[in-house]
C-alpha atoms as a PDB file:
ATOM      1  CA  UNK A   1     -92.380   5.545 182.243  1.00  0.00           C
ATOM      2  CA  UNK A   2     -90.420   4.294 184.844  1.00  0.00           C
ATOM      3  CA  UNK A   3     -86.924   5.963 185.964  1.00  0.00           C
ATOM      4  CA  UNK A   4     -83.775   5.157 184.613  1.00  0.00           C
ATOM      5  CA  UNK A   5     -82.297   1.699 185.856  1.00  0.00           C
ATOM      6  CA  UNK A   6     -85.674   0.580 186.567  1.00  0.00           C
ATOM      7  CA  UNK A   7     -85.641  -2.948 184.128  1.00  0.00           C
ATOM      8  CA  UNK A   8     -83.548  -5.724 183.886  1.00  0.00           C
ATOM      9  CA  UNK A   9     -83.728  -7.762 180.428  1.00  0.00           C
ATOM     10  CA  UNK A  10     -83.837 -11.465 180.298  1.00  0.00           C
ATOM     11  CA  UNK A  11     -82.915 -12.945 176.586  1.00  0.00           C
ATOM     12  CA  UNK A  12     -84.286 -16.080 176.124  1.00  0.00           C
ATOM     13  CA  UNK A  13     -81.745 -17.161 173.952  1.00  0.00           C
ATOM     14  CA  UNK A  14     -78.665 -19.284 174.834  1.00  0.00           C
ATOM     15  CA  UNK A  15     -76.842 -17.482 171.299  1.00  0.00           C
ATOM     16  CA  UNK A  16     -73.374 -15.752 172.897  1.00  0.00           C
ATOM     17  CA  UNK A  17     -73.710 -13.384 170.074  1.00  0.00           C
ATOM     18  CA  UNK A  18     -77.034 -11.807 170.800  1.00  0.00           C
ATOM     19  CA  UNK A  19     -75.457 -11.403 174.818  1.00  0.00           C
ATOM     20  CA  UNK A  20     -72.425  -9.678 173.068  1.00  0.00           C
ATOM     21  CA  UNK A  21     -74.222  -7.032 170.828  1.00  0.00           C
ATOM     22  CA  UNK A  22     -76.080  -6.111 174.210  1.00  0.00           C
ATOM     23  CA  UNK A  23     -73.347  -6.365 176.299  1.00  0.00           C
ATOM     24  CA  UNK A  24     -71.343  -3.938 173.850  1.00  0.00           C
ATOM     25  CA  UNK A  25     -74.595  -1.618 173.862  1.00  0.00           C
ATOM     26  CA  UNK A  26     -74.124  -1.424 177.282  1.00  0.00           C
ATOM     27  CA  UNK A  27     -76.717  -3.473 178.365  1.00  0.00           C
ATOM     28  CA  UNK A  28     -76.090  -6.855 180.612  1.00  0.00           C
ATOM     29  CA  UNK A  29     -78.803  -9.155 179.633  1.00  0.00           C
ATOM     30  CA  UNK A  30     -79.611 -12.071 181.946  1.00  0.00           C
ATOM     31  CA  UNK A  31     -79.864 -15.488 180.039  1.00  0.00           C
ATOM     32  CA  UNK A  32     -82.648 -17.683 180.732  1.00  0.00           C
ATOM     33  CA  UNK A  33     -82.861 -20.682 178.125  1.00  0.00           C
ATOM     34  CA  UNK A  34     -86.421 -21.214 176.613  1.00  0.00           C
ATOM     35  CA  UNK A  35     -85.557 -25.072 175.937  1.00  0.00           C
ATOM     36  CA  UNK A  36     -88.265 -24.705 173.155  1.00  0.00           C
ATOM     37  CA  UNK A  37     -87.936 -27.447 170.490  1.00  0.00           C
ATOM     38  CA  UNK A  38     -88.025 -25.389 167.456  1.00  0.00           C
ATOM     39  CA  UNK A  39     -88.677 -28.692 164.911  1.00  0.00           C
ATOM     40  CA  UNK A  40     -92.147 -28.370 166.195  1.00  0.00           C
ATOM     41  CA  UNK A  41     -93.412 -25.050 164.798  1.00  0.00           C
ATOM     42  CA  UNK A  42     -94.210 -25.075 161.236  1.00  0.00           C
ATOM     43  CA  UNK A  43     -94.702 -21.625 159.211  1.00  0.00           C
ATOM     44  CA  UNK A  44     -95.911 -20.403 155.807  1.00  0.00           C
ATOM     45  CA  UNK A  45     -93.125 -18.374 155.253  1.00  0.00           C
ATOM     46  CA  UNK A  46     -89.706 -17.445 157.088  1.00  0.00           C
ATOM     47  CA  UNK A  47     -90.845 -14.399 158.394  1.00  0.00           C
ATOM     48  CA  UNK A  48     -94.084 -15.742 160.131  1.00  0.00           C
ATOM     49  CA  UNK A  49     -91.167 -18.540 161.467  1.00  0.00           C
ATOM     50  CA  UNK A  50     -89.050 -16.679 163.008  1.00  0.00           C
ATOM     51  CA  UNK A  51     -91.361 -14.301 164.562  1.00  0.00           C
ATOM     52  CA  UNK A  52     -93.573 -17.346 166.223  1.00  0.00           C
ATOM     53  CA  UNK A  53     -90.443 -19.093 167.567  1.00  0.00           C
ATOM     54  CA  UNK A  54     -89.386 -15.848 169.110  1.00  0.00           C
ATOM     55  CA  UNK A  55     -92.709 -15.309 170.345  1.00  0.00           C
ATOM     56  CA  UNK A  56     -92.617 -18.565 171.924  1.00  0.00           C
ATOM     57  CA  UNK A  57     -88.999 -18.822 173.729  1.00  0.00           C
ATOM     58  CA  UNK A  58     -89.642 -15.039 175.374  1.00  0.00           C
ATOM     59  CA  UNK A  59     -93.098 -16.259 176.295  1.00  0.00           C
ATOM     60  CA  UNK A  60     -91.807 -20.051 177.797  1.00  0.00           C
ATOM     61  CA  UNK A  61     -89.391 -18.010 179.850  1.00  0.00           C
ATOM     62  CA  UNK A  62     -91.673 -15.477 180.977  1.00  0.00           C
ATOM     63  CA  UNK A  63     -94.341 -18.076 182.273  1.00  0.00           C
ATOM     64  CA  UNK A  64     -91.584 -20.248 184.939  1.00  0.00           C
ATOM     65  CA  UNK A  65     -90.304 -16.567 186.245  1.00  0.00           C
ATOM     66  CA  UNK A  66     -91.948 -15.429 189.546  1.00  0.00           C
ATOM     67  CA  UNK A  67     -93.387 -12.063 189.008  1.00  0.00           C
ATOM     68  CA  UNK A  68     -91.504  -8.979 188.508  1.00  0.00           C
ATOM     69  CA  UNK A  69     -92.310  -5.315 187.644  1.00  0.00           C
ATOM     70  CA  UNK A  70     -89.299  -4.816 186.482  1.00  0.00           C
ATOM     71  CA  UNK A  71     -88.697  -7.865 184.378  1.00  0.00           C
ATOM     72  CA  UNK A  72     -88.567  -7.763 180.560  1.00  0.00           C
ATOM     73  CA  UNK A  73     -88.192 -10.842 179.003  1.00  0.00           C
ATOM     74  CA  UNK A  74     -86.835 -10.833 174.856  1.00  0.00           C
ATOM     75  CA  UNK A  75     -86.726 -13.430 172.684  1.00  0.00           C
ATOM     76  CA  UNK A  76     -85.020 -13.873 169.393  1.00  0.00           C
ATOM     77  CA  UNK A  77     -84.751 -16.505 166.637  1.00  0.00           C
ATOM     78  CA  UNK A  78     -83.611 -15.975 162.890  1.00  0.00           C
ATOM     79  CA  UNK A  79     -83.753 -17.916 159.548  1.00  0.00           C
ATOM     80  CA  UNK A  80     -82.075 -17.452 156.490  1.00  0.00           C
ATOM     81  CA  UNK A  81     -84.326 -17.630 153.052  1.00  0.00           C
ATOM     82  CA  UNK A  82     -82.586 -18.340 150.379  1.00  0.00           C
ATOM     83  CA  UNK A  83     -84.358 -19.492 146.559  1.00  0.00           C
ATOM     84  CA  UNK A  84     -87.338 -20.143 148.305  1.00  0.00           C
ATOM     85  CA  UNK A  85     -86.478 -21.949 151.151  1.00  0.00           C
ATOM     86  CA  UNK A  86     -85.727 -21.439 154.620  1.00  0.00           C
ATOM     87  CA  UNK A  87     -83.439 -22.357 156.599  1.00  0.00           C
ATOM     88  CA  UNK A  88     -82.050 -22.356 160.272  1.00  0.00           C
ATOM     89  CA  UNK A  89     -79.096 -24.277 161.753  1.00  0.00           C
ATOM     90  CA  UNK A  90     -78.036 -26.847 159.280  1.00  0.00           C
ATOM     91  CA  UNK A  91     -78.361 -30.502 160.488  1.00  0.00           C
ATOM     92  CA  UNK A  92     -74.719 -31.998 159.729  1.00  0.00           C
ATOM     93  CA  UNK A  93     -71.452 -30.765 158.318  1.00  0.00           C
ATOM     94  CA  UNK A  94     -72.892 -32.413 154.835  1.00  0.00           C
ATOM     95  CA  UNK A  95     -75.880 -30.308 154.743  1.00  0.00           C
ATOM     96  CA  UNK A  96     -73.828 -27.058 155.989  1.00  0.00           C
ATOM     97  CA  UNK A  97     -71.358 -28.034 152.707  1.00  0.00           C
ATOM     98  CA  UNK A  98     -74.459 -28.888 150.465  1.00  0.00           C
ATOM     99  CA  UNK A  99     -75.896 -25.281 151.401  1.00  0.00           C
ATOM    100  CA  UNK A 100     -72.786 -23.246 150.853  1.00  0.00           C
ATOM    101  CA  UNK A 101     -72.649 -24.970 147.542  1.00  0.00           C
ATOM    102  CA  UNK A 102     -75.799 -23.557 146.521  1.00  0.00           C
ATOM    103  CA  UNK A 103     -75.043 -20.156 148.250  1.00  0.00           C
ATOM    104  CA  UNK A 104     -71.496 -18.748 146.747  1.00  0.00           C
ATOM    105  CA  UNK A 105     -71.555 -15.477 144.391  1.00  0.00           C
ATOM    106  CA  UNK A 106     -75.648 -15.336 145.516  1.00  0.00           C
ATOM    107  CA  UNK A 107     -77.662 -13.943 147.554  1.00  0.00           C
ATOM    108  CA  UNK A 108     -80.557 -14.736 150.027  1.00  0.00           C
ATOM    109  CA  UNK A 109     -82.434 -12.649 153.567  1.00  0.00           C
ATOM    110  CA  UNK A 110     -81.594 -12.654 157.084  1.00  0.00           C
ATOM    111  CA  UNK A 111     -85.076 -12.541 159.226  1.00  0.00           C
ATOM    112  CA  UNK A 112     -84.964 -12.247 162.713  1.00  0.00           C
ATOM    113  CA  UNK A 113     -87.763 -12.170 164.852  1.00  0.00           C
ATOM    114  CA  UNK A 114     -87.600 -10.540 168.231  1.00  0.00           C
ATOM    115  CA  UNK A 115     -90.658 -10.285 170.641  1.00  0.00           C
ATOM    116  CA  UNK A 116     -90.811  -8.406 174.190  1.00  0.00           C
ATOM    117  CA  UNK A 117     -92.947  -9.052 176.876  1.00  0.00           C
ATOM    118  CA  UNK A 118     -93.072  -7.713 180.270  1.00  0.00           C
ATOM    119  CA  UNK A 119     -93.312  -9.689 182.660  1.00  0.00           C
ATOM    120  CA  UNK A 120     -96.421  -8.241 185.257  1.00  0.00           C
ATOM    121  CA  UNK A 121     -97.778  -6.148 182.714  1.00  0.00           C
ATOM    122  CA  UNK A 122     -98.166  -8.658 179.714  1.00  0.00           C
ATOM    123  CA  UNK A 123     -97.534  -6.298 177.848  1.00  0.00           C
ATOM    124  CA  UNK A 124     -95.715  -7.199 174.647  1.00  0.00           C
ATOM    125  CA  UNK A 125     -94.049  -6.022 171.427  1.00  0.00           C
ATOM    126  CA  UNK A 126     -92.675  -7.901 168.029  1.00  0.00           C
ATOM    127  CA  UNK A 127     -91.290  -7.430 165.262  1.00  0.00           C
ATOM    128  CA  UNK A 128     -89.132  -8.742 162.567  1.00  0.00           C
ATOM    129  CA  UNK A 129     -85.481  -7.218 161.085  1.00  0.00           C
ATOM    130  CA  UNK A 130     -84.829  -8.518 157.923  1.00  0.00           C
ATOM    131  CA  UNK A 131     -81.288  -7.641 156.260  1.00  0.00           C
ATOM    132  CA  UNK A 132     -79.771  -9.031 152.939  1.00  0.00           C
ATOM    133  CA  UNK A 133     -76.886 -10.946 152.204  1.00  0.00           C
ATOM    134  CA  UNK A 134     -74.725 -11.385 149.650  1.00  0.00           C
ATOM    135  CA  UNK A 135     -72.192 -14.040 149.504  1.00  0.00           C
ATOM    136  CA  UNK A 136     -68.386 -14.415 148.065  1.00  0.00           C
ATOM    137  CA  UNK A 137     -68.113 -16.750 145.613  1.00  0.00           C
ATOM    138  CA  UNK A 138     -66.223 -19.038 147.957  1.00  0.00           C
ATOM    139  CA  UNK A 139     -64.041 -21.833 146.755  1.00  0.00           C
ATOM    140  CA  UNK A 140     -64.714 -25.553 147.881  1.00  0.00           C
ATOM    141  CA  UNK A 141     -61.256 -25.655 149.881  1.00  0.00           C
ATOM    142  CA  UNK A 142     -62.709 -22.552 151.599  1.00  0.00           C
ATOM    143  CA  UNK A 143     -66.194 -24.258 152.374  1.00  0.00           C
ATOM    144  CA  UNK A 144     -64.533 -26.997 153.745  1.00  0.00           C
ATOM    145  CA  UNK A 145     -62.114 -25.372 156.116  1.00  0.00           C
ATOM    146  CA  UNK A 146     -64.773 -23.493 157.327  1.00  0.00           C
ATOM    147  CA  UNK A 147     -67.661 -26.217 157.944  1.00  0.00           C
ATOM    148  CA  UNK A 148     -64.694 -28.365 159.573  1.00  0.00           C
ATOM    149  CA  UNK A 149     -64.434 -25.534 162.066  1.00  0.00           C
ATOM    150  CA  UNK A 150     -67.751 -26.398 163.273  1.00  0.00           C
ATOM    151  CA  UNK A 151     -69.291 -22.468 163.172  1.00  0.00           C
ATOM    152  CA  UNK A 152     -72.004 -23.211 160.530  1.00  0.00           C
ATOM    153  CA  UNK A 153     -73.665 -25.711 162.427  1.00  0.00           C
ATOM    154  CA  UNK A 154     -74.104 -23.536 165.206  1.00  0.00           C
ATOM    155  CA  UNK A 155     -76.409 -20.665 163.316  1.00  0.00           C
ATOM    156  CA  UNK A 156     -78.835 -20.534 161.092  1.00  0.00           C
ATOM    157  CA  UNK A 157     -77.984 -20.041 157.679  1.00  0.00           C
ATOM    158  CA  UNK A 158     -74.729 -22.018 158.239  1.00  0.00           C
ATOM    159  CA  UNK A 159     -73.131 -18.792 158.547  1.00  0.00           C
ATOM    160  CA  UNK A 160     -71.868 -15.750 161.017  1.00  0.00           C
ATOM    161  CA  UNK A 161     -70.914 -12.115 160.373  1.00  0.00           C
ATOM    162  CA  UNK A 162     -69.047 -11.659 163.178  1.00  0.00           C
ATOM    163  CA  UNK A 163     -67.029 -14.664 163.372  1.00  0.00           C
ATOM    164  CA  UNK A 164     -64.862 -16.759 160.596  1.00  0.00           C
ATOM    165  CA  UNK A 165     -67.785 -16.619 158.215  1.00  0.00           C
ATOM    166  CA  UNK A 166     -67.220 -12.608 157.998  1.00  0.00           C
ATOM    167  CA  UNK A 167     -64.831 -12.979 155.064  1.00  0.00           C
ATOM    168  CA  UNK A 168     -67.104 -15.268 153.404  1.00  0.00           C
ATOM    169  CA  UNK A 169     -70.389 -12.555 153.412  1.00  0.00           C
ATOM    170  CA  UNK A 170     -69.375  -9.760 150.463  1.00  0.00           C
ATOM    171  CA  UNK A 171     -72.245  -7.678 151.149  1.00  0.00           C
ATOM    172  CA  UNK A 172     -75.135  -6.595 153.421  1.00  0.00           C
ATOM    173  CA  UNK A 173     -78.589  -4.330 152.835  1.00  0.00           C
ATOM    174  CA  UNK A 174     -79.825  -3.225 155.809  1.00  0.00           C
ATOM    175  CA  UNK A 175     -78.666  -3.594 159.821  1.00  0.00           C
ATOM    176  CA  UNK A 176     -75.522  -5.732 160.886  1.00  0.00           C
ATOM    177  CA  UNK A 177     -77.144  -6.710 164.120  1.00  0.00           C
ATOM    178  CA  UNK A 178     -79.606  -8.411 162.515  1.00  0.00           C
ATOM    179  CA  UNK A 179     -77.341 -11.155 161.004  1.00  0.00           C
ATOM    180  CA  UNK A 180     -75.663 -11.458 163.866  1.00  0.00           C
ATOM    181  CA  UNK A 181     -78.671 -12.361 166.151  1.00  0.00           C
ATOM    182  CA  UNK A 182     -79.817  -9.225 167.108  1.00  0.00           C
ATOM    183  CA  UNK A 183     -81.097  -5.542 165.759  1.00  0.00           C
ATOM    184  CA  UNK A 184     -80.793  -3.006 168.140  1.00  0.00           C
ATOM    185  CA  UNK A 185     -82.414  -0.215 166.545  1.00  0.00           C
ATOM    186  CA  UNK A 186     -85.735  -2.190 166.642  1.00  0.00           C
ATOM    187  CA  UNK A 187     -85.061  -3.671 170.253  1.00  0.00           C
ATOM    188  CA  UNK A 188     -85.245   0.561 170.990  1.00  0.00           C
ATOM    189  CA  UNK A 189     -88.627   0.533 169.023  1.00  0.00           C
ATOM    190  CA  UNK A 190     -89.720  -2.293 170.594  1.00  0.00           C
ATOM    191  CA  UNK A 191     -89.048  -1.023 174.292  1.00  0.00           C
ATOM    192  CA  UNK A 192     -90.693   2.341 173.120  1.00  0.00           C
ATOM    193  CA  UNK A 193     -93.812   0.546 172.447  1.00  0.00           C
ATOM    194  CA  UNK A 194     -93.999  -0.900 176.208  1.00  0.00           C
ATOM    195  CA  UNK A 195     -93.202   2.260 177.328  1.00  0.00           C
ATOM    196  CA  UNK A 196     -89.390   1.864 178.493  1.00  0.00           C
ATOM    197  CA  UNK A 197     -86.413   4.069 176.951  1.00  0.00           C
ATOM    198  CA  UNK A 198     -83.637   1.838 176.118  1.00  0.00           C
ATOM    199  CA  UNK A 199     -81.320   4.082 178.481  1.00  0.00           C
ATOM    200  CA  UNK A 200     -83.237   2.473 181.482  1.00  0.00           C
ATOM    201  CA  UNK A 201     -81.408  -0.760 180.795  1.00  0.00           C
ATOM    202  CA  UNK A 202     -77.976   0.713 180.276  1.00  0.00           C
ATOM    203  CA  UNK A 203     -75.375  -0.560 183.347  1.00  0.00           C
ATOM    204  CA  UNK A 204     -73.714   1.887 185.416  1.00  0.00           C
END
């Protein structure tokens, strides 16, 4: 292992809330943009989704940086399945309306993939968090407000935790982070893996 303050993380996500939750863990991310068009990856299953397009912003990133020892490069997506399906950002304020229709007083899972790779070694870790959700049984005054505000279209699932949709999300199994963009508790494992103690990436 390296010594503390040794690695700088670069999230390859443009997603404010994933910056927040590291920023408030102490950690100040650099954002590099993957530009990756996610319409083009297709996927059995949500899990196998999420974890490929994560896979593929950290690793688009990673190949235009010049090379760095110290350079860790993460890369996040998430997808909501719900009955069967999955979804990610809706297209248009109908479709956000359409799914929230479906979605009140049920329930559906919050995957989000996350993959690390350094960027000299090539070494690399992944992993998905996956975190259930239950939903209020919202009215359609409610669903409107709220999809005129324009926060569903931004995230997958056409909802947030930590923003307006909070009041709208009853219940959660499993890690807050997760929903929100981000699971800290496996970024540690993740880092572990590669060899790095999360503490080396805290600011001082």
């Amino acid at each position: 292992m390296q010594t503390q303050n040794a690695y700088r993380l670069i999230l390859a996500s443009a997603s404010p809330a994933r910056r927040a939750l590291l920023a408030g863990a102490g950690i100040d991310a650099e954002v590099l943009v993957s530009g990756v068009d996610e319409s083009v990856v297709e996927a059995e299953d949500a899990w196998t989704l999420c974890l490929a397009l994560a896979r593929m912003k950290a690793r688009t990133v990673a190949s235009d940086l010049p090379a760095d020892p110290s350079a860790l490069v993460l890369g996040c997506d998430s997808v909501l399945e719900f009955e069967g399906e999955v979804w990610g950002k809706p297209s248009s304020a109908g479709e956000a309306i359409e799914r929230w229709s479906r979605m009140r007083g049920k329930s559906g899972v919050l995957h989000t993939g996350h993959h690390l790779t350094g960027l000299v070694t090539g070494r690399q870790a992944e992993a998905v968090g996956t975190t259930g959700v239950h939903f209020a049984d919202v009215r359609d005054e409610e669903i409107g407000a709220y999809v005129a505000s324009g926060e569903p279209l931004q995230v997958a699932g056409a909802f947030t935790l930590d923003g307006r949709g909070g009041a709208f999300v009853s219940r959660i199994e499993g890690d807050p982070g997760n929903v929100i963009g981000l699971s800290l508790p496996l970024l540690r494992n993740l880092l572990d893996e590669m060899g790095v103690p999360i503490t080396s990436l805290w600011r001082r």
